[in-house]
N, C-alpha and C. Protein backbone atom coordinates (compact mmCIF):
# COMPACT_ATOMS: atom_id res chain seq x y z
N UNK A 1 0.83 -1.19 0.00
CA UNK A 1 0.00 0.00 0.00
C UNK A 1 0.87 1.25 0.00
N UNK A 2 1.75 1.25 0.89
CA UNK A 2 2.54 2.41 1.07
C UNK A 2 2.92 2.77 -0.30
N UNK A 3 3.57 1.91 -1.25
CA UNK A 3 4.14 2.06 -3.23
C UNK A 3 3.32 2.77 -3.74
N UNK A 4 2.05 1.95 -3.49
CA UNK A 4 0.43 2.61 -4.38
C UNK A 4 0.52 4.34 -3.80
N UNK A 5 0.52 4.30 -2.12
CA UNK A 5 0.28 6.52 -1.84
C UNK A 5 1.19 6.67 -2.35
N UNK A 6 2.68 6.78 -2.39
CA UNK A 6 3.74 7.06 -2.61
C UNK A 6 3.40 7.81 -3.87
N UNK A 7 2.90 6.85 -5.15
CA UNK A 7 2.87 6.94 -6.55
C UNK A 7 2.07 6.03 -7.20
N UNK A 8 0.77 6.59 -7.68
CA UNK A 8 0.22 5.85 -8.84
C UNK A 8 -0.58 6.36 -9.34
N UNK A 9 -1.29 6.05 -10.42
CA UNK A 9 -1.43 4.43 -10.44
C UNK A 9 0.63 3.63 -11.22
N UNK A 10 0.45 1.90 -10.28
CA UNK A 10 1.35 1.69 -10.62
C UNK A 10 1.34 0.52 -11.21
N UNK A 11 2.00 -0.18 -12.10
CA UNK A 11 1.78 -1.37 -12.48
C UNK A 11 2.37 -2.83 -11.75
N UNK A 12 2.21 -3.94 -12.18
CA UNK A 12 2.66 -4.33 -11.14
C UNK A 12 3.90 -4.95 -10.91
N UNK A 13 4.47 -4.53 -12.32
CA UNK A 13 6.12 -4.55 -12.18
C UNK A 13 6.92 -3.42 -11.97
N UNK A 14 6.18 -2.27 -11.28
CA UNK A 14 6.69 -0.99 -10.72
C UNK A 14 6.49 -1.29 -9.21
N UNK A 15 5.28 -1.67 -9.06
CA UNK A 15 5.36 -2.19 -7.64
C UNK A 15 6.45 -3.24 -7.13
N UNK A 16 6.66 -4.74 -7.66
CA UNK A 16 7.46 -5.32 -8.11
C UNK A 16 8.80 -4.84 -7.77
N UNK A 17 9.44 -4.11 -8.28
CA UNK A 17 10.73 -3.13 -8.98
C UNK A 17 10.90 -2.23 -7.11
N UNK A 18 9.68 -1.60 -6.82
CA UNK A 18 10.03 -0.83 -5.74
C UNK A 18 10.47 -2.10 -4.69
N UNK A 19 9.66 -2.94 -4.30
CA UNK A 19 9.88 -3.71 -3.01
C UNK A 19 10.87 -4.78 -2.81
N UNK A 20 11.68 -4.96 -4.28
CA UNK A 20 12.58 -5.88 -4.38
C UNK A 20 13.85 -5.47 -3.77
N UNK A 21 13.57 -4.00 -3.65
CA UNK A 21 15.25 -3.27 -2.74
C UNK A 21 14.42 -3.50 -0.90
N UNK A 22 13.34 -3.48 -0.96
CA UNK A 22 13.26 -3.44 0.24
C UNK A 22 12.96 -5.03 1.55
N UNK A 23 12.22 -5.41 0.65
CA UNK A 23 11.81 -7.29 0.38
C UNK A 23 12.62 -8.22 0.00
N UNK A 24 12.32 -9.35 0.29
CA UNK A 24 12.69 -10.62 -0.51
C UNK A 24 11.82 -11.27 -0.74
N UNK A 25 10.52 -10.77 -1.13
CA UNK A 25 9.49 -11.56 -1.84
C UNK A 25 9.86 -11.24 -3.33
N UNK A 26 9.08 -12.37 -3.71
CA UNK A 26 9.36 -13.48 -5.15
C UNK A 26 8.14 -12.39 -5.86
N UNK A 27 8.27 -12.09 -7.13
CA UNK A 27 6.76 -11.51 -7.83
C UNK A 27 5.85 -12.21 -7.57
N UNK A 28 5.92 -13.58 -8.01
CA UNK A 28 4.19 -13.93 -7.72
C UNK A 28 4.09 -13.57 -6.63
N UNK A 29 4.40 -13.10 -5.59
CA UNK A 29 4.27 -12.80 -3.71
C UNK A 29 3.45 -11.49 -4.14
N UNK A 30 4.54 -10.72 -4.45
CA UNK A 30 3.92 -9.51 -5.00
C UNK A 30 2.67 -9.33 -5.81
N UNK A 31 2.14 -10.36 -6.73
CA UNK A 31 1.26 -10.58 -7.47
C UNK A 31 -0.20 -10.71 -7.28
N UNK A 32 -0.10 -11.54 -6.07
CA UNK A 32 -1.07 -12.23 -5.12
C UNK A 32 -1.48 -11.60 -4.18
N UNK A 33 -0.63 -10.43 -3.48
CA UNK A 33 -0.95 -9.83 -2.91
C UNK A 33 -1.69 -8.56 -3.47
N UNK A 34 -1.31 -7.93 -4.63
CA UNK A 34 -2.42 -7.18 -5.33
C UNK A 34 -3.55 -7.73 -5.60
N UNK A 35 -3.46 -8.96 -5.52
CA UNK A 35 -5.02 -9.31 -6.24
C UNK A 35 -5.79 -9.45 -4.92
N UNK A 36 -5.26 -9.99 -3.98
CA UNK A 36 -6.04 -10.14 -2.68
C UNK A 36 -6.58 -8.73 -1.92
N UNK A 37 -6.02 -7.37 -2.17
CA UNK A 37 -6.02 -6.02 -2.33
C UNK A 37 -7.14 -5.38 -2.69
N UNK A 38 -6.93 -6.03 -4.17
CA UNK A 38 -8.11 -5.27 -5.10
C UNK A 38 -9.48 -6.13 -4.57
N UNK A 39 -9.13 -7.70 -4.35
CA UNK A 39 -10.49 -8.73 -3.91
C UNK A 39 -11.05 -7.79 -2.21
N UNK A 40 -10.28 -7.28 -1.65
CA UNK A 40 -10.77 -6.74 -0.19
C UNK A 40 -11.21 -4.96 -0.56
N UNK A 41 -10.99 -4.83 -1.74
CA UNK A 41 -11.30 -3.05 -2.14
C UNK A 41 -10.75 -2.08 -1.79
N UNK A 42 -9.34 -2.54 -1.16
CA UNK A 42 -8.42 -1.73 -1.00
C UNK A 42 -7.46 -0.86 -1.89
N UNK A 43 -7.30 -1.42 -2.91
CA UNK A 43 -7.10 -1.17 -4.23
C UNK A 43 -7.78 -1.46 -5.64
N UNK A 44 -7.98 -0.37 -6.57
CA UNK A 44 -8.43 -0.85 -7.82
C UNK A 44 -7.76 -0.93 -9.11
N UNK A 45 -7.74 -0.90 -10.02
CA UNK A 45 -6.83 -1.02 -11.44
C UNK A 45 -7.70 -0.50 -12.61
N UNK A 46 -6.77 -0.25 -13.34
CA UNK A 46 -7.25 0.43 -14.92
C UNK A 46 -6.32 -0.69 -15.63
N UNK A 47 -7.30 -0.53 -16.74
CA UNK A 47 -6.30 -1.26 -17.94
C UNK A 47 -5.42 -0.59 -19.05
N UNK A 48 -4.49 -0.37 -18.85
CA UNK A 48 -3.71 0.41 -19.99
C UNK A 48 -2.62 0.06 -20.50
N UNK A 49 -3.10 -0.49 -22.04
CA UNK A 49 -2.32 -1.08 -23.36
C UNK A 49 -1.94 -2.58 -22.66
N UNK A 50 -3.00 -2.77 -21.87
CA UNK A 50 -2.66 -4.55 -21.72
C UNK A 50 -2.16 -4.61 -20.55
N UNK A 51 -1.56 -3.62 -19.93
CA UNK A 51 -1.13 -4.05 -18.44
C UNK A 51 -2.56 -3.46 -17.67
N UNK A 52 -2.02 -4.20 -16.08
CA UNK A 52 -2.67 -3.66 -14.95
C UNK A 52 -2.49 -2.15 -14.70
N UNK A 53 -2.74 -1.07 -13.97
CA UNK A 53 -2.19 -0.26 -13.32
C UNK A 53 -2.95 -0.26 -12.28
N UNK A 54 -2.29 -0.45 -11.07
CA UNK A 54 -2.98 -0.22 -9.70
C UNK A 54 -2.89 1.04 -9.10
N UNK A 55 -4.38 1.41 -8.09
CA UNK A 55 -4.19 2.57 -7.56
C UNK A 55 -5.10 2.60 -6.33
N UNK A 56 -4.41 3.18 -5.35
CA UNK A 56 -5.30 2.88 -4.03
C UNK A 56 -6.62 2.96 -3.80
N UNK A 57 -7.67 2.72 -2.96
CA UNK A 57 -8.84 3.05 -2.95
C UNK A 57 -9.21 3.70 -1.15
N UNK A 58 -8.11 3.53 -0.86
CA UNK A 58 -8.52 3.75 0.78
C UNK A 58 -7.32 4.60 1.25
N UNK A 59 -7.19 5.71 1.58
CA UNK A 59 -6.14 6.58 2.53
C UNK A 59 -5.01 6.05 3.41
N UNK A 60 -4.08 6.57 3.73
CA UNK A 60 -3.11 6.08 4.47
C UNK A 60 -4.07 5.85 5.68
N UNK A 61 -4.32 7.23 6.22
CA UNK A 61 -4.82 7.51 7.45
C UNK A 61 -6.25 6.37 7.63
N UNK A 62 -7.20 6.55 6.69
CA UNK A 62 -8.08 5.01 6.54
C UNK A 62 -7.36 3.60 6.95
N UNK A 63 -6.58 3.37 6.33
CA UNK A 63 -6.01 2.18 6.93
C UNK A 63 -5.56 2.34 8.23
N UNK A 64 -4.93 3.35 8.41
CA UNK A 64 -4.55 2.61 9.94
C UNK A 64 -5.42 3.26 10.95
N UNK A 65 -6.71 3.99 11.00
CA UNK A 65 -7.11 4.06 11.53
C UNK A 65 -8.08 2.10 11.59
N UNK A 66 -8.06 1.72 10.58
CA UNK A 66 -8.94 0.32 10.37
C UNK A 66 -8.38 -0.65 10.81
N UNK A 67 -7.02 -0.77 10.90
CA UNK A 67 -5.49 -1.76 11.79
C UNK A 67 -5.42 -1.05 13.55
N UNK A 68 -5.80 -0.17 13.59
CA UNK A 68 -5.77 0.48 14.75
C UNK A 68 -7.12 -0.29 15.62
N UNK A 69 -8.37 -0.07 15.17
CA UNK A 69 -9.41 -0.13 15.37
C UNK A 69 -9.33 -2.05 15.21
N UNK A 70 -8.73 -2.83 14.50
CA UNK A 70 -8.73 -4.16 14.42
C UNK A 70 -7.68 -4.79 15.76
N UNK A 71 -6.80 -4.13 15.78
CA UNK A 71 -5.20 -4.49 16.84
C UNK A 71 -6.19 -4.29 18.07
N UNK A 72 -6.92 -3.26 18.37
CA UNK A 72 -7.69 -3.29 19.82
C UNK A 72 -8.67 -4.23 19.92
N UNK A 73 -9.66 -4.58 19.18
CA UNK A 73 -10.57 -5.11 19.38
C UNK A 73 -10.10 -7.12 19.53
N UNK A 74 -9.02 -7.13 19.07
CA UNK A 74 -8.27 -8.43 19.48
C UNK A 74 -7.43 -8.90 19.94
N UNK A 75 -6.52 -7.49 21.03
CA UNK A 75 -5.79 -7.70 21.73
C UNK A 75 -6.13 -7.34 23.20
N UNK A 76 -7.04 -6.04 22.95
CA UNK A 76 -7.55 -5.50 24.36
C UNK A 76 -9.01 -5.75 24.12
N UNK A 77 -9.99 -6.47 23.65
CA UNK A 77 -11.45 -6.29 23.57
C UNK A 77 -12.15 -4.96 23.63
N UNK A 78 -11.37 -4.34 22.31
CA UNK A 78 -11.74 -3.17 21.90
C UNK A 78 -11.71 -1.49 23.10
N UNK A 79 -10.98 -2.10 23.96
CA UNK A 79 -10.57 -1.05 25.36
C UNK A 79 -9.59 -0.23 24.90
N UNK A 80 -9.53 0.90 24.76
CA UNK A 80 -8.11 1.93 24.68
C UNK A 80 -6.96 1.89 26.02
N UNK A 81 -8.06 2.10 27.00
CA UNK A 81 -7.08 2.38 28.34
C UNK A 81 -6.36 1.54 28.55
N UNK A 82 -6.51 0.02 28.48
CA UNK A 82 -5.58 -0.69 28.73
C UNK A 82 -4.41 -0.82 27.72
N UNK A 83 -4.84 -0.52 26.85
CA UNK A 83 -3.49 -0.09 25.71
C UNK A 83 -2.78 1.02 26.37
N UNK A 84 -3.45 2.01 26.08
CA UNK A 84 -2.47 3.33 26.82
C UNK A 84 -1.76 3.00 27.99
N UNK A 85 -2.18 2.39 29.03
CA UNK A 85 -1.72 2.18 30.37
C UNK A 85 -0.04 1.06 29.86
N UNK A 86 -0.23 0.41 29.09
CA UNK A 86 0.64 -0.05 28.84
C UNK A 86 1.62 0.20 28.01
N UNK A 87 1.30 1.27 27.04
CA UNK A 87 2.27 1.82 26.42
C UNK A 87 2.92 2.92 27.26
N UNK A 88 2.38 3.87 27.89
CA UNK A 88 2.96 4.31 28.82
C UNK A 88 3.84 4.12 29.90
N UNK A 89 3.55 2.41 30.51
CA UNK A 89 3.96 1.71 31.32
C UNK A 89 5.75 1.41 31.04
N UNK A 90 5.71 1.19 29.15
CA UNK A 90 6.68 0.36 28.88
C UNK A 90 7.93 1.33 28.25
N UNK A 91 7.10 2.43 27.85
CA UNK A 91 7.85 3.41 26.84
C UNK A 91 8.58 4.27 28.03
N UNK A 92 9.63 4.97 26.92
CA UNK A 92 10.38 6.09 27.76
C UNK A 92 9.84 6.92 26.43
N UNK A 93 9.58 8.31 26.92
CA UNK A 93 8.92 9.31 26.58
C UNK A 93 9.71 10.55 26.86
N UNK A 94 9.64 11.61 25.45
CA UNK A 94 10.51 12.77 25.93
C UNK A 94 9.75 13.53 26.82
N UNK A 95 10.38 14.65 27.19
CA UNK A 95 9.49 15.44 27.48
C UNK A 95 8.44 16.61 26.68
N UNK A 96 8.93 16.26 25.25
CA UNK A 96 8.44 17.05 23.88
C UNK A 96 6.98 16.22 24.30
N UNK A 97 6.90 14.73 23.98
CA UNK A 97 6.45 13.96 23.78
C UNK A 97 5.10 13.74 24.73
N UNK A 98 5.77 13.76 25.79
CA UNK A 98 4.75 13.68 26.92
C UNK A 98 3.83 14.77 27.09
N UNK A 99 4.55 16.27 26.82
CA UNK A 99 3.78 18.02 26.58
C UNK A 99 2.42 17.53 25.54
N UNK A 100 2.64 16.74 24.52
CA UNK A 100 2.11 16.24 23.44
C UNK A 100 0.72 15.73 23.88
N UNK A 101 1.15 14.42 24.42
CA UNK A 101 0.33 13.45 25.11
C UNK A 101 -0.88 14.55 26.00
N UNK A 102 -0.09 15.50 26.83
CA UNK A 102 -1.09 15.47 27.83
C UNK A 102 -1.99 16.60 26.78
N UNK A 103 -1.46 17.51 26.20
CA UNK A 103 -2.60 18.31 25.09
C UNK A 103 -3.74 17.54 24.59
N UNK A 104 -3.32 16.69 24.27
CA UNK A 104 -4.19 15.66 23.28
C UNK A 104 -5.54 15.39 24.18
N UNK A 105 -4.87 14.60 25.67
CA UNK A 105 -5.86 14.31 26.52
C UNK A 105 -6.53 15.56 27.50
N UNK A 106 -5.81 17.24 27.34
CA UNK A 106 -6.90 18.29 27.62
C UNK A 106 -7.58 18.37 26.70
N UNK A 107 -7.47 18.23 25.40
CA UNK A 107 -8.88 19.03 24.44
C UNK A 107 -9.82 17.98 24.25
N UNK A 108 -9.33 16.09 24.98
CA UNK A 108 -10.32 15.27 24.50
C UNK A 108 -11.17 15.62 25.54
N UNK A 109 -11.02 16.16 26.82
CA UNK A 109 -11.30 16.40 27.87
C UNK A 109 -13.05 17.87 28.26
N UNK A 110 -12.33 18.92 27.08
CA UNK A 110 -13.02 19.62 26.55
C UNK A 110 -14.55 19.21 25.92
């Protein structure tokens, strides 16, 4: 997904081409996974001069708000606090960071 925001629409030996510096998946890996993509509507394609070109259908921020919203509901039974309590618990935090944190939780507060 990240290839597709980056730049597209892309085909799928541009996609291919990008993840091979970053991966060691095989094309068909790559292949299969676009199609399973486009099968969940995460991505769609045009046809041009015979190839695929893929292009996202869902936002960065969409997805991980949807991985966000999936990671809780099957690790904490959909609870925030016990996430927070534990990321807090485990992390070291600047003090930029923490100024951050507590803003966030005055205006949710508001």
């Amino acid at each position: 997904m990240k290839v597709l925001w980056a730049k597209s629409p892309c085909t799928a030996n541009e996609v291919i081409e990008v993840l091979e510096t970053r991966t060691e998946w095989k094309p068909k890996t790559v292949r299969t996974l676009l199609n399973r993509l486009a099968q969940k509507e995460a991505i769609s394609y045009t046809l041009v001069h015979k190839v695929y070109a893929y292009f996202p259908l869902v936002s960065a921020d969409e997805c991980v708000k949807s991985e966000t919203d999936s990671f809780l509901k099957r690790i904490y039974g959909g609870a925030f606090k016990p996430l927070l309590v534990n990321f807090l618990k485990e992390e070291k935090l600047t003090p930029e960071e923490i100024k951050e944190l507590k803003n966030i939780l005055d205006d949710k507060s508001k």
